[in-house]
C-alpha atoms as a PDB file:
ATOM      1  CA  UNK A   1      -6.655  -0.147  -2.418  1.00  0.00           C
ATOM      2  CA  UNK A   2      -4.443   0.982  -5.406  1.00  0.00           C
ATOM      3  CA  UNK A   3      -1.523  -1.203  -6.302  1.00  0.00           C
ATOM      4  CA  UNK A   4       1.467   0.211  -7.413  1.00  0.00           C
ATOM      5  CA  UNK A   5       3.717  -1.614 -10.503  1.00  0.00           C
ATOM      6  CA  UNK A   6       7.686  -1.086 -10.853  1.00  0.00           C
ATOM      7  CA  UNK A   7       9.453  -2.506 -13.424  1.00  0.00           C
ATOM      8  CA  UNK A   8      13.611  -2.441 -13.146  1.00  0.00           C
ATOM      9  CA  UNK A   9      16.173  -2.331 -10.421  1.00  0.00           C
ATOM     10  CA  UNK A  10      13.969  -1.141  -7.212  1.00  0.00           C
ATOM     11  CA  UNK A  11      13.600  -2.515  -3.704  1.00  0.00           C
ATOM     12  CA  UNK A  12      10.866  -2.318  -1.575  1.00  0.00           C
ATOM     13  CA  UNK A  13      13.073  -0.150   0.722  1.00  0.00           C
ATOM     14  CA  UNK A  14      13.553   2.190  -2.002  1.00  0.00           C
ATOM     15  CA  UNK A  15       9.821   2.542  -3.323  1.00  0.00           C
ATOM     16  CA  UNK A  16       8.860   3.030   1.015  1.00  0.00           C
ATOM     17  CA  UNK A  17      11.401   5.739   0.797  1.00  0.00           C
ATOM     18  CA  UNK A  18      10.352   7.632  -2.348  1.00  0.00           C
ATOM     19  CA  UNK A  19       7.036   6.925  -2.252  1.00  0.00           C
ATOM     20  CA  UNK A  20       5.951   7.431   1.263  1.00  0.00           C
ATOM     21  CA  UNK A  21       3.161   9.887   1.058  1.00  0.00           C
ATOM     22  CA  UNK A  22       1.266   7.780  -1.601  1.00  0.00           C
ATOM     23  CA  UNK A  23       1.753   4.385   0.461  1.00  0.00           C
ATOM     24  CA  UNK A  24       0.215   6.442   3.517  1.00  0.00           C
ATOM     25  CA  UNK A  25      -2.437   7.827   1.393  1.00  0.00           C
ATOM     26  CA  UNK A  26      -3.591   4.791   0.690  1.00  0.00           C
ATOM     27  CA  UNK A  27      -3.085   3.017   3.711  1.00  0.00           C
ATOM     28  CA  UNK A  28      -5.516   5.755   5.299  1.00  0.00           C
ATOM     29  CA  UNK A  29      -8.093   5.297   2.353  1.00  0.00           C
ATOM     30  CA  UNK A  30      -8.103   1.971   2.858  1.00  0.00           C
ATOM     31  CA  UNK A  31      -8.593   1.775   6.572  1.00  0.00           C
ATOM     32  CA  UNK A  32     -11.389   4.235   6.217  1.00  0.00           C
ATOM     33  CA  UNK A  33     -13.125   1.978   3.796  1.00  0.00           C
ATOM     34  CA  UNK A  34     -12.783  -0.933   5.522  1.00  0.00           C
ATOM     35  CA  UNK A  35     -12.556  -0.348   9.089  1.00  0.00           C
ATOM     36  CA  UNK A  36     -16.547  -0.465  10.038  1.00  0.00           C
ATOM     37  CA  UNK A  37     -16.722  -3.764   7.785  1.00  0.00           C
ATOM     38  CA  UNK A  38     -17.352  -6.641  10.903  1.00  0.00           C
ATOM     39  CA  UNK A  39     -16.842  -9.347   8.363  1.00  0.00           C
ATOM     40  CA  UNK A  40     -13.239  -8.173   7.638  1.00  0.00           C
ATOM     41  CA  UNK A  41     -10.850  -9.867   9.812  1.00  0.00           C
ATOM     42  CA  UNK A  42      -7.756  -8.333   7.585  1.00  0.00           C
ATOM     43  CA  UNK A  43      -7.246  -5.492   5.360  1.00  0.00           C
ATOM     44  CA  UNK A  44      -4.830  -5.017   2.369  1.00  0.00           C
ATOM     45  CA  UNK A  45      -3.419  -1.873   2.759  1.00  0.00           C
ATOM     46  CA  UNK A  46      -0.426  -1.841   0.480  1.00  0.00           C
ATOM     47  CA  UNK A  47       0.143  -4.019  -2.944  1.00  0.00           C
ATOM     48  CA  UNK A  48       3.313  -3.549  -4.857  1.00  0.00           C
ATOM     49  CA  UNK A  49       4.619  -5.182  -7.888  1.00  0.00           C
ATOM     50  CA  UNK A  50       7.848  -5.546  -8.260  1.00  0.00           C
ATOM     51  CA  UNK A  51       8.915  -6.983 -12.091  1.00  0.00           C
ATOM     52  CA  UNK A  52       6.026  -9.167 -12.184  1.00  0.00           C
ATOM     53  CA  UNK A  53       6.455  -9.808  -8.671  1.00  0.00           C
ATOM     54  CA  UNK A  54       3.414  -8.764  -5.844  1.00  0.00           C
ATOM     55  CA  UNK A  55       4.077  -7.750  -2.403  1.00  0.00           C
ATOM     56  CA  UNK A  56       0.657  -7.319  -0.233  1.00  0.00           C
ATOM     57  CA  UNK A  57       0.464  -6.138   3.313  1.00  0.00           C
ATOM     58  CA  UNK A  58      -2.194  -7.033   5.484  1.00  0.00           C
ATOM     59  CA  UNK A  59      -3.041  -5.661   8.773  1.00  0.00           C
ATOM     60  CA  UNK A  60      -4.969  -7.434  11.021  1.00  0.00           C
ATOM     61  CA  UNK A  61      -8.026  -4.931  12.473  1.00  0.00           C
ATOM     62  CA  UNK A  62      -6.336  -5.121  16.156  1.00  0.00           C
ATOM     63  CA  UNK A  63      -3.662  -3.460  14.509  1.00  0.00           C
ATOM     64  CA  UNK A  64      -5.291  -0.371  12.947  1.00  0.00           C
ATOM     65  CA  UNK A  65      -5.046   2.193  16.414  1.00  0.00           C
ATOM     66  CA  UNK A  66      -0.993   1.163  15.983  1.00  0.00           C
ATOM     67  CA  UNK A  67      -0.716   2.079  11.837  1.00  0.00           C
ATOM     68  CA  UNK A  68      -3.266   5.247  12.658  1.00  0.00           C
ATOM     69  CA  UNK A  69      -0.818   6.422  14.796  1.00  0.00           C
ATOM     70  CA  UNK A  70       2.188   6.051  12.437  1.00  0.00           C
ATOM     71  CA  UNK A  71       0.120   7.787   9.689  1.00  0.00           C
ATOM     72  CA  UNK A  72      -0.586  10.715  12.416  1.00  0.00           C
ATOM     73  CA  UNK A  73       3.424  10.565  12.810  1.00  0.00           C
ATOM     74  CA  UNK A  74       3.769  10.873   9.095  1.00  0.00           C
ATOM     75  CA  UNK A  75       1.209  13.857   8.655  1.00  0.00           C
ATOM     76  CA  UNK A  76       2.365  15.693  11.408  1.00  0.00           C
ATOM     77  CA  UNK A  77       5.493  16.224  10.259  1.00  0.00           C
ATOM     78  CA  UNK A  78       7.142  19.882   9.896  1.00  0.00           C
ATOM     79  CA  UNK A  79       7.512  19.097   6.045  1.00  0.00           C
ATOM     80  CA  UNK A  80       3.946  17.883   5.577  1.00  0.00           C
ATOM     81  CA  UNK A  81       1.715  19.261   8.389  1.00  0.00           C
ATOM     82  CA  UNK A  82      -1.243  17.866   6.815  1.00  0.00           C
ATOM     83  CA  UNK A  83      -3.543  17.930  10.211  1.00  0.00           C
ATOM     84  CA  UNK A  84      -7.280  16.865   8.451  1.00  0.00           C
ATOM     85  CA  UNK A  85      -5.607  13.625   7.269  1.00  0.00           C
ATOM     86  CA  UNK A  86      -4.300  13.228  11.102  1.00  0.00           C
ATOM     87  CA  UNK A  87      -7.649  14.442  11.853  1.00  0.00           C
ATOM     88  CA  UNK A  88      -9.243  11.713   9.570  1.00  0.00           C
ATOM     89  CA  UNK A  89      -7.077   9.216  12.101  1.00  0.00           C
ATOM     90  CA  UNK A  90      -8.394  10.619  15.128  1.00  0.00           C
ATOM     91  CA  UNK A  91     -12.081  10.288  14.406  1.00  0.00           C
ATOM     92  CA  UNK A  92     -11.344   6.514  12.964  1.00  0.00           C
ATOM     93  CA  UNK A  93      -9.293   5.522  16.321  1.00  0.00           C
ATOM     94  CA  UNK A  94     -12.116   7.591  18.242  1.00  0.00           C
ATOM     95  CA  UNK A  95     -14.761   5.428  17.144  1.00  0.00           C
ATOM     96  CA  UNK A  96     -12.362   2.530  17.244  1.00  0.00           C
ATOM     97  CA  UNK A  97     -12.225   3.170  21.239  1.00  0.00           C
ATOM     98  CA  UNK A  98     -15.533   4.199  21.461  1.00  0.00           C
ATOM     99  CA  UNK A  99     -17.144   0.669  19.654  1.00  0.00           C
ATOM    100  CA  UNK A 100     -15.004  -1.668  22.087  1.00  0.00           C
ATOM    101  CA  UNK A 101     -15.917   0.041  25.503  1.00  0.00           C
ATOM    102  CA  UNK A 102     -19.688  -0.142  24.266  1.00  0.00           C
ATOM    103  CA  UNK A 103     -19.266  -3.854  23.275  1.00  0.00           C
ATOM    104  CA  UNK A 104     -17.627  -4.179  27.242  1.00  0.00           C
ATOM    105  CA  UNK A 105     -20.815  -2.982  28.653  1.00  0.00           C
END
């Protein structure tokens, strides 16, 4: 996961804003790293350092389908359109699905 440092007058609200692809860059990256891992409980998908300050938010792996599907949101959109990173989200919720019905059976 990269963190990312700001220094002056910035709010979290404006670095989501203006920085949006590279937080959902990295949230994908980092899901894709981590998501096999059975001894993760919780990922850290965003860190952000405010004046000295660090902001970390962790997603819990029942969670992943849900952000997956607000990166394939982001992606999708008619200013991005960047389908192989919404394609990247399909395969990991794919084999998401795919390793809990096995584990049912």
């Amino acid at each position: 996961m990269r963190k990312l440092h700001f220094t002056g007058e910035i709010t979290l609200d404006q670095i989501f804003q203006d920085y949006k692809m590279e937080i959902y860059d990295n949230i994908l990256l980092t899901i894709q790293d981590n998501y096999k891992k059975d001894e993760i409980s919780e990922i850290n998908v965003v860190n952000i350092t405010i004046n000295g300050k660090e902001h970390v938010w962790n997603l819990t792996k029942d969670k992943i389908v849900t952000l997956l599907n607000r990166c394939i949101d982001f992606y999708k959109s008619p200013d991005l359109e960047q389908y192989e990173k919404c394609q990247i989200c399909l395969d990991i919720i794919n084999n998401l699905t795919n390793n809990k019905k096995q584990q049912v059976y």
